[in-house]
C-alpha atoms as a PDB file:
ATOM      1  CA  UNK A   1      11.385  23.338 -11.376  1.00  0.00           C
ATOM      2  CA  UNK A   2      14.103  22.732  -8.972  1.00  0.00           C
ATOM      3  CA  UNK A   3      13.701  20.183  -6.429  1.00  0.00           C
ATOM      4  CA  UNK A   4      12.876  20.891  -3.360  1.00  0.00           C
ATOM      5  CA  UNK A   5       8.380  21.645  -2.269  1.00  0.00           C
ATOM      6  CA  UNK A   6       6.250  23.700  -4.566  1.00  0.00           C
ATOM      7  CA  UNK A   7       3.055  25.310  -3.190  1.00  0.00           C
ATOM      8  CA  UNK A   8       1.240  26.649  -6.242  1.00  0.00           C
ATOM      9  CA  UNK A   9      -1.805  27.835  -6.895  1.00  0.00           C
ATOM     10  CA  UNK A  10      -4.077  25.187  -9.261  1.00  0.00           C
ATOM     11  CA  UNK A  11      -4.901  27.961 -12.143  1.00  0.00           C
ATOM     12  CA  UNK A  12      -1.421  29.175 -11.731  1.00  0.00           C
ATOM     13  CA  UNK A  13      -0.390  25.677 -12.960  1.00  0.00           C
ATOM     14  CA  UNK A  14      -2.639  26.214 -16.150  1.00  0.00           C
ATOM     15  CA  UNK A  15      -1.608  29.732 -17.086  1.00  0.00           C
ATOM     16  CA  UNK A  16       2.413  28.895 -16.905  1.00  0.00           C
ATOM     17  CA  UNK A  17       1.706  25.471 -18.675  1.00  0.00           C
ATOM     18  CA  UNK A  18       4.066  23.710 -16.192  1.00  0.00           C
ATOM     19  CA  UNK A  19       3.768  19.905 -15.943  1.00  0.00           C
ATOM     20  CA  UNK A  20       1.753  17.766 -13.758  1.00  0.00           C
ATOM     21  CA  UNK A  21       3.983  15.147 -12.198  1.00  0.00           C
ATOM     22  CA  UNK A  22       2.808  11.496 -10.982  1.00  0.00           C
ATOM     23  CA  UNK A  23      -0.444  12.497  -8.937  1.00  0.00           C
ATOM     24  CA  UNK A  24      -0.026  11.638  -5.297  1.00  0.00           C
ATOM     25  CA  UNK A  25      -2.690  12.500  -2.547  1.00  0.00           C
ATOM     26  CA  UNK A  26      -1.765  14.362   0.503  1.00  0.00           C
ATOM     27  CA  UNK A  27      -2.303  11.082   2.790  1.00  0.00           C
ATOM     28  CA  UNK A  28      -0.035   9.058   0.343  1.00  0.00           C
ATOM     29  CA  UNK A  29       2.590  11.862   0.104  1.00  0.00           C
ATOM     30  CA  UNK A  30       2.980  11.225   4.250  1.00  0.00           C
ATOM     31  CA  UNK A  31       2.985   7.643   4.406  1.00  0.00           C
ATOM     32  CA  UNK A  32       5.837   7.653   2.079  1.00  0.00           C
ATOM     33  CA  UNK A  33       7.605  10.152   3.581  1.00  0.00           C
ATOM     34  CA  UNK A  34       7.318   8.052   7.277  1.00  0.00           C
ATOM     35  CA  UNK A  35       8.257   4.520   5.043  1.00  0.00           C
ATOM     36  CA  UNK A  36      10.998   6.580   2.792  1.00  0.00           C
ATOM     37  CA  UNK A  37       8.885   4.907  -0.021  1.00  0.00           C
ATOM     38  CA  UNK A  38       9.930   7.410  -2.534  1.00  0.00           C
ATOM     39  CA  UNK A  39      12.264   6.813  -5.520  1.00  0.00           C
ATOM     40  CA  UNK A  40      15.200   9.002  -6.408  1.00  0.00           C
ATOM     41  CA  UNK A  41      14.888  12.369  -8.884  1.00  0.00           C
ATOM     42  CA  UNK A  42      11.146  11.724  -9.483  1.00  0.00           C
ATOM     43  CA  UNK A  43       8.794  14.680  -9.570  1.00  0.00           C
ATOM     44  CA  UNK A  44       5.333  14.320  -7.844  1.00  0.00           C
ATOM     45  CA  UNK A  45       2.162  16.886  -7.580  1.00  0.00           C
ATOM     46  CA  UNK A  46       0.316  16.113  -3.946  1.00  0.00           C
ATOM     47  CA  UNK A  47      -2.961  16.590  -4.308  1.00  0.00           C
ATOM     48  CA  UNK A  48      -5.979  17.404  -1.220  1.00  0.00           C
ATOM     49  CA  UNK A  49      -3.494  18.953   1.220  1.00  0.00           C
ATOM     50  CA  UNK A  50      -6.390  21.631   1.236  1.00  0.00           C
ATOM     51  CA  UNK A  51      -9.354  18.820   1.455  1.00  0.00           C
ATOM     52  CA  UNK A  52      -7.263  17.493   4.763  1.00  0.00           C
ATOM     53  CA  UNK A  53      -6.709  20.672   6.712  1.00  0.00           C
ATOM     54  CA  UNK A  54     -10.528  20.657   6.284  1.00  0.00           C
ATOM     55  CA  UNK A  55     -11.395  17.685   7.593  1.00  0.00           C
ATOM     56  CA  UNK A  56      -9.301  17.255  10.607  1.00  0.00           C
ATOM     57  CA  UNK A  57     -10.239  18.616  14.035  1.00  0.00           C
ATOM     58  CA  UNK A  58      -6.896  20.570  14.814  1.00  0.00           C
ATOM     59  CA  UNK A  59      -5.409  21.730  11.699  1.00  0.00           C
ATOM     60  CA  UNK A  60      -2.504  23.761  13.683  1.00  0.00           C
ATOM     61  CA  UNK A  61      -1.557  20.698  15.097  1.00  0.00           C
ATOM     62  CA  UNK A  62      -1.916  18.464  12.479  1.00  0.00           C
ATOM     63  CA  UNK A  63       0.703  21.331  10.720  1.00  0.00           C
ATOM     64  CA  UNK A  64       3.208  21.089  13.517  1.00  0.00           C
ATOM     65  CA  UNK A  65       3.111  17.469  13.584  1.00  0.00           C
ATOM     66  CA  UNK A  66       3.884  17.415   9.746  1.00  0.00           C
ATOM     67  CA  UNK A  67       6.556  19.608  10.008  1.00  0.00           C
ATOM     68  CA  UNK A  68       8.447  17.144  12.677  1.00  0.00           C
ATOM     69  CA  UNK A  69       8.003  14.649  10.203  1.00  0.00           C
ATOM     70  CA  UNK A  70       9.739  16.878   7.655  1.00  0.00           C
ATOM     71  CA  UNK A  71      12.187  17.658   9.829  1.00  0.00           C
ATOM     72  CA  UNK A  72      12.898  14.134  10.578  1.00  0.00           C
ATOM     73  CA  UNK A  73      13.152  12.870   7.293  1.00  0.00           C
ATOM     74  CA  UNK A  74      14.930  15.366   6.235  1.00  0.00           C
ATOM     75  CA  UNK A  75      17.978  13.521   5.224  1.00  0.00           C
ATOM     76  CA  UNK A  76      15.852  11.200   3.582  1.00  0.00           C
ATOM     77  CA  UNK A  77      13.864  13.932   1.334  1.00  0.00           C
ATOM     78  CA  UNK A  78      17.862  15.653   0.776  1.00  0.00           C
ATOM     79  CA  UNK A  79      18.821  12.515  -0.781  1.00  0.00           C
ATOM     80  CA  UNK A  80      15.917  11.615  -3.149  1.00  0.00           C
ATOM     81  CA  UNK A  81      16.556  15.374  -5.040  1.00  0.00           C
ATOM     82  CA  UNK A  82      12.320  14.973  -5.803  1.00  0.00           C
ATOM     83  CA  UNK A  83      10.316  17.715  -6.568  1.00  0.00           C
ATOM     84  CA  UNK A  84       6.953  17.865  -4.478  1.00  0.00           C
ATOM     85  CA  UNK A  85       4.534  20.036  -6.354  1.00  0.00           C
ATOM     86  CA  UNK A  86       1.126  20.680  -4.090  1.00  0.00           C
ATOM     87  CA  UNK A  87      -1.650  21.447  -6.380  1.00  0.00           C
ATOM     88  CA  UNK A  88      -3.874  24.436  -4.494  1.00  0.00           C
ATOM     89  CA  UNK A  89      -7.595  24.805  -4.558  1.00  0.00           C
ATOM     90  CA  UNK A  90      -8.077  28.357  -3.708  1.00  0.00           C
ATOM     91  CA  UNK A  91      -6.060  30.717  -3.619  1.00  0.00           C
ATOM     92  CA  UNK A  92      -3.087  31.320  -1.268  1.00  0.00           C
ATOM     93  CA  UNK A  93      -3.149  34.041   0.345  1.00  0.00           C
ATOM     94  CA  UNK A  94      -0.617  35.978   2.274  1.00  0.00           C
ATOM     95  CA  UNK A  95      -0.566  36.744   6.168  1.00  0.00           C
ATOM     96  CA  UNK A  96       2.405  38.777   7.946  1.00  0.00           C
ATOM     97  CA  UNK A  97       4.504  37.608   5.163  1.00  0.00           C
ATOM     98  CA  UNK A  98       3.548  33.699   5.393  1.00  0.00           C
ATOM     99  CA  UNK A  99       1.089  32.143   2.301  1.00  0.00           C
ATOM    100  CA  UNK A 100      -1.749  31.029   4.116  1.00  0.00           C
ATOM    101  CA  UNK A 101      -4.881  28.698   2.279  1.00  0.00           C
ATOM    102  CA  UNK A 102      -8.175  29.386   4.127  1.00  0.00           C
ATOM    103  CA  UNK A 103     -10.439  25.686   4.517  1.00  0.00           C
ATOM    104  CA  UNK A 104     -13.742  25.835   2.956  1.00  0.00           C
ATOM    105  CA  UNK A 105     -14.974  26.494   6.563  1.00  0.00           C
ATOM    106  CA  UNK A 106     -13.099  29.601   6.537  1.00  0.00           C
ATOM    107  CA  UNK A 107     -10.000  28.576   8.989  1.00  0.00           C
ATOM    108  CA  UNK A 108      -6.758  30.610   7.587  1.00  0.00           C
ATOM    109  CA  UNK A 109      -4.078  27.891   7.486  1.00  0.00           C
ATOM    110  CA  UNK A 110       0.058  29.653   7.924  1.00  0.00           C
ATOM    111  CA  UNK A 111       1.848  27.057   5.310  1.00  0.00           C
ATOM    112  CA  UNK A 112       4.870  28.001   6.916  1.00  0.00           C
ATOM    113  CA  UNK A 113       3.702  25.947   9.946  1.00  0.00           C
ATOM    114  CA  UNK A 114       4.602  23.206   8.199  1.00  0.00           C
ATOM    115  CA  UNK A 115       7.365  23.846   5.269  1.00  0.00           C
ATOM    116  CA  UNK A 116       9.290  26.592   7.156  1.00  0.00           C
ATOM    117  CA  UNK A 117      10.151  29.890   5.555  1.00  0.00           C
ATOM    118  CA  UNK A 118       8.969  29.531   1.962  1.00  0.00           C
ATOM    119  CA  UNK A 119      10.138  31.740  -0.861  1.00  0.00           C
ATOM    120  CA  UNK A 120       8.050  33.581  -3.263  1.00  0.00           C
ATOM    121  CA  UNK A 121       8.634  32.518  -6.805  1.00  0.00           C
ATOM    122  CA  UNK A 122       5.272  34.114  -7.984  1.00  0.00           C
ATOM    123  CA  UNK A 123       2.504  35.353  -7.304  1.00  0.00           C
ATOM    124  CA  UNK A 124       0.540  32.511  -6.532  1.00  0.00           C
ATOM    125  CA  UNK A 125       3.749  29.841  -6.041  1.00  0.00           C
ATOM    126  CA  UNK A 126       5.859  29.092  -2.485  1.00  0.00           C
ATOM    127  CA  UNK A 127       9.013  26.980  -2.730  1.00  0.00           C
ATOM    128  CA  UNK A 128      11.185  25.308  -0.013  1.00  0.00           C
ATOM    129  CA  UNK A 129      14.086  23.315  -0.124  1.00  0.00           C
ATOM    130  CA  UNK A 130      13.900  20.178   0.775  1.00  0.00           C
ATOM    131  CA  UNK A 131      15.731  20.369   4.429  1.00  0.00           C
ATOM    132  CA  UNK A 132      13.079  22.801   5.633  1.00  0.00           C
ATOM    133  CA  UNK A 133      15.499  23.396   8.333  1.00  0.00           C
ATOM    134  CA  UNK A 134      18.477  25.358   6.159  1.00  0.00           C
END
């Protein structure tokens, strides 16, 4: 995997027998991100980003907010070459072209709210470089 975020599907994982990196949930992926708390060339799978779509009240929001984050940090998350591999649930689905992961209340979420333009790699796996902005 190259550095850079990894959206893949949780059985996708399994049937390519790729790695599962230093387990990191969603909440603990941000903090770090806000406190640059991560260490250089390290690989990490974020787990519940599903789980916390769910629970909060405005999930578009919440997406939009993240992505300023990312978009902030961005020279930050450039210079720590990690690789960010988010562990889905479901399935991801595709919407006008964007992968999308539906809550277990139903509510389609666009992942490109929040990474940007992500390429197809597979099937069931996104990427995006880590300046969401190039």
């Amino acid at each position: 995997m190259e550095e850079g975020f990894h959206i893949i599907e949780k059985s996708s994982v399994k049937e390519r027998d790729l790695p599962i990196f230093k387990k990191m949930s969603i909440v603990n992926w941000i903090k770090n991100i806000r406190n640059e708390g991560f260490n250089q060339f390290e690989s990490y799978t974020v787990v519940g980003l599903e789980d916390l779509l769910e629970k909060i009240s405005n999930p578009q929001d919440f997406s939009e907010k993240l992505r300023k984050i990312l978009i902030d940090q961005s020279n930050y998350l450039v210079s720590t070459g990690n690789i960010f591999q988010f562990l889905i649930d479901n399935s991801i689905g595709v919407w006008e072209k964007n992968p999308t992961v539906k809550t277990a209340s139903g509510e389609v979420i666009d992942l490109s709210a929040i990474f940007g333009e992500l390429e197809r790699k597979d099937v069931n796996w996104f990427y995006q470089q880590l300046n969401i902005q190039s």
